[in-house]
Protein backbone atom coordinates (compact mmCIF):
# COMPACT_ATOMS: atom_id res chain seq x y z
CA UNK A 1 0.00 0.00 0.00
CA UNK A 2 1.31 3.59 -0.81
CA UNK A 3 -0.88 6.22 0.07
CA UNK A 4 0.50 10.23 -0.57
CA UNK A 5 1.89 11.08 2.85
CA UNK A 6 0.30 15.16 2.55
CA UNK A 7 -0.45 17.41 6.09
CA UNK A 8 -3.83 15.52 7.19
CA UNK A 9 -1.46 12.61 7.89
CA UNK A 10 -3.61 10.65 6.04
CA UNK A 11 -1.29 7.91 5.48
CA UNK A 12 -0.53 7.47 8.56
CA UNK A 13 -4.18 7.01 9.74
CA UNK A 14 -4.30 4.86 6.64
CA UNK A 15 -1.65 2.68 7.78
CA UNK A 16 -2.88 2.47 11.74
CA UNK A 17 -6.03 1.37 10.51
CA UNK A 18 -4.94 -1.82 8.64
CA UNK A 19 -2.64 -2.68 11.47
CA UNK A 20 -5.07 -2.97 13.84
CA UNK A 21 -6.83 -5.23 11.61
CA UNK A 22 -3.64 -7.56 11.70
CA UNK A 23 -4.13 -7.24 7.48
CA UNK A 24 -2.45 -10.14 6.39
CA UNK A 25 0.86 -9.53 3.72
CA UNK A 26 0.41 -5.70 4.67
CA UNK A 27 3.50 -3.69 3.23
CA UNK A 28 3.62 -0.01 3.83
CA UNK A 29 5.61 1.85 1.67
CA UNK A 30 7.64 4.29 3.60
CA UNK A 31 9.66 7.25 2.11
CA UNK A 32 11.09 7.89 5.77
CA UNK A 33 11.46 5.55 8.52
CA UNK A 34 8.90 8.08 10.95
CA UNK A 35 6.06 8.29 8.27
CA UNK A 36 4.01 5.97 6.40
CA UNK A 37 3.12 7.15 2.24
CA UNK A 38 4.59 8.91 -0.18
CA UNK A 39 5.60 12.70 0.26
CA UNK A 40 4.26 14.62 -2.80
CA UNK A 41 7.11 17.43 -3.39
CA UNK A 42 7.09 19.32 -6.77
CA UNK A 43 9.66 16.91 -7.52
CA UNK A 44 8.18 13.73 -7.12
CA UNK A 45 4.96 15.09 -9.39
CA UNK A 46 7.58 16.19 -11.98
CA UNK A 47 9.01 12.72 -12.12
CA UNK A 48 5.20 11.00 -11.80
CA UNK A 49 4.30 13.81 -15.07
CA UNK A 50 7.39 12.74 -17.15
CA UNK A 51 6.86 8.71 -16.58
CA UNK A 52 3.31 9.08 -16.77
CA UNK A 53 3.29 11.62 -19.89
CA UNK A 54 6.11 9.00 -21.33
CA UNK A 55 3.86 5.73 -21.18
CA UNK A 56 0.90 7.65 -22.21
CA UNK A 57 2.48 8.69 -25.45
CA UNK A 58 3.40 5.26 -25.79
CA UNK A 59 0.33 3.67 -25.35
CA UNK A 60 1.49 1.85 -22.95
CA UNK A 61 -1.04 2.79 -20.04
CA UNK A 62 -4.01 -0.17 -19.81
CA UNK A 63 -6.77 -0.17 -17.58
CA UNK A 64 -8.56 -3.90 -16.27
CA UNK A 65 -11.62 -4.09 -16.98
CA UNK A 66 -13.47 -4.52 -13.87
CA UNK A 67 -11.42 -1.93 -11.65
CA UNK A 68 -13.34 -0.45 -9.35
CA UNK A 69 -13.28 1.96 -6.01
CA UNK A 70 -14.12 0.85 -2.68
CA UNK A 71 -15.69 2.85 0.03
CA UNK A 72 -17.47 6.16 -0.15
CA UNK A 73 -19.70 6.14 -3.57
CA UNK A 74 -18.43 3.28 -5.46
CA UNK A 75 -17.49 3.67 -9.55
CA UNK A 76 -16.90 1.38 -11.58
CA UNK A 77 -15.38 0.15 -15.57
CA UNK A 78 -15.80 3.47 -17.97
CA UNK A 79 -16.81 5.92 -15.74
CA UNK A 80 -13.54 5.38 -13.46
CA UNK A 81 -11.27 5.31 -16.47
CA UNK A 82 -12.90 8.68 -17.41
CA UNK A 83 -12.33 9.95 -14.63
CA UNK A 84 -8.48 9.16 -14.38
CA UNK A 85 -7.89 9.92 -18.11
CA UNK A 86 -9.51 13.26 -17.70
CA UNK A 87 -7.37 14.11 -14.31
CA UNK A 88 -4.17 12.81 -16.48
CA UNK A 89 -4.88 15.15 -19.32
CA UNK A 90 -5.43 18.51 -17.03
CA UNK A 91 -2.44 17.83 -15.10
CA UNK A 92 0.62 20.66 -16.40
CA UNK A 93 3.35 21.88 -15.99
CA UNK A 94 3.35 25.53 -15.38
CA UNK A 95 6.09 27.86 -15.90
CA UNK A 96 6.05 31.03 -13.52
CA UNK A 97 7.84 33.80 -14.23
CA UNK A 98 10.38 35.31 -11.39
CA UNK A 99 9.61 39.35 -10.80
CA UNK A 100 13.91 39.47 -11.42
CA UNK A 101 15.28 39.13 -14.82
CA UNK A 102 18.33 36.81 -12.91
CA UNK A 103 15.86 34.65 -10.74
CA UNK A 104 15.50 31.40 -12.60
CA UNK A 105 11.18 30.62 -13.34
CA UNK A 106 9.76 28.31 -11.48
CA UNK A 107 8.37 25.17 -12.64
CA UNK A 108 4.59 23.63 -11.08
CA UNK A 109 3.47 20.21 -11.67
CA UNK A 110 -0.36 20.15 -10.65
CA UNK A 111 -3.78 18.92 -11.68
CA UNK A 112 -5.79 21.12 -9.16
CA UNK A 113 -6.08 23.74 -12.12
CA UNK A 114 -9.48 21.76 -13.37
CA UNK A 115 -10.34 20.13 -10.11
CA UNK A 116 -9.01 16.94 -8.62
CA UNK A 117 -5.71 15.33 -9.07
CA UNK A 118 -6.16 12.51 -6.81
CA UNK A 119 -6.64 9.57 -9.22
CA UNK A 120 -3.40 11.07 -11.90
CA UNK A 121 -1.36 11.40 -8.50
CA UNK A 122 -2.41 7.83 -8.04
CA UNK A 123 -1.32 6.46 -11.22
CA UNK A 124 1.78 8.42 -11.11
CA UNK A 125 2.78 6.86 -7.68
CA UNK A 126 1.76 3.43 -8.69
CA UNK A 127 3.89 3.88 -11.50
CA UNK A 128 6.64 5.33 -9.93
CA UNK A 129 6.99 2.98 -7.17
CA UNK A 130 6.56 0.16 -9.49
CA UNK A 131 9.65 0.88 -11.47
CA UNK A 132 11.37 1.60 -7.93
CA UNK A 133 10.61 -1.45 -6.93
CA UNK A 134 11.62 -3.39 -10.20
CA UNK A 135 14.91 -1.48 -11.00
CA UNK A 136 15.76 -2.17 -7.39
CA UNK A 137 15.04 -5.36 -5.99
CA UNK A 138 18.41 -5.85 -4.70
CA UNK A 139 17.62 -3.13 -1.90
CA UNK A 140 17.30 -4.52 1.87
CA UNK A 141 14.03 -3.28 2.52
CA UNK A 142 13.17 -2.65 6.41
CA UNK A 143 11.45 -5.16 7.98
CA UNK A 144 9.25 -4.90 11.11
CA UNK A 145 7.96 -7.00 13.58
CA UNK A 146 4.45 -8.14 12.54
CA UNK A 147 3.42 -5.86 9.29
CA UNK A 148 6.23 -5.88 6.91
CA UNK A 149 7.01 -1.91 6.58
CA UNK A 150 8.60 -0.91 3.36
CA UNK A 151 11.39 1.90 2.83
CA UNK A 152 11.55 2.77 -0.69
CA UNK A 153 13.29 5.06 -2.35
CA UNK A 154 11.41 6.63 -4.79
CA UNK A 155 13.13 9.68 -5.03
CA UNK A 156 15.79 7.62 -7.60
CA UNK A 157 14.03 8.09 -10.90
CA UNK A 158 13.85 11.40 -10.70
């Protein structure tokens, strides 16, 4: 499980929650040994936007058929893989111009210009830590006592 580790701690409820349960096979992915999830920095969402605009160019991104969301108001098939294609497309990259001539622009990675950005932030992540994870494997991971806890280091591809 990676949830995006963001200032409602979130991730960390997340994470308490399905310990308490004793889920079985439960890995955490941990970008800090403190914190459970996935930090979102400007950085991270530039690497996410340049893998995910990369395999999306490539036609590489596939959706299963029966996905589905749990909890809350569920959606299902099409209407989910709407969503998340729409969310993809409106996420940019803005460029912001510094007030000084010798102050280099900034760059802003975000999907919050048309809405939500939680399900592209998703796929990002997923595919982020998946090629973490793959490229890799060779990494001791951290292991706890009872739920395996998971330290990865994300932060490589980008």
């Amino acid at each position: 499980m990676c949830v995006e580790a963001n200032l409602g701690a979130e991730a960390q409820h997340y994470g308490n929650y399905l310990r308490a349960r004793r889920v079985p096979n439960l890995i955490i992915m941990k970008e800090d040994k403190e914190m459970d999830g996935w930090r979102t920095t400007n950085m991270s969402k530039k690497a996410g936007y340049l893998r995910c605009n990369e395999i999306l160019n490539e036609r590489r991104l596939k959706f299963y058929e029966h996905m589905h969301t749990v909890g809350g108001a569920a959606v299902e098939g099409q209407t989910l893989r709407e969503r998340i294609t729409h969310q993809l497309r409106a996420f940019v990259r803005i460029i912001e111009p510094q007030k000084k001539v010798w102050l280099q622009s900034k760059e802003i990675y975000t999907g919050k210009l048309s809405g939500d950005d939680d399900l592209a932030m998703v796929v990002q992540m997923a595919l982020i830590i998946y090629e973490t994870y793959k490229m890799n494997r060779d990494i001791k991971y951290e292991i706890a006592s009872g739920p395996r806890l998971v330290h990865a280091a994300a932060r490589q591809l980008m």
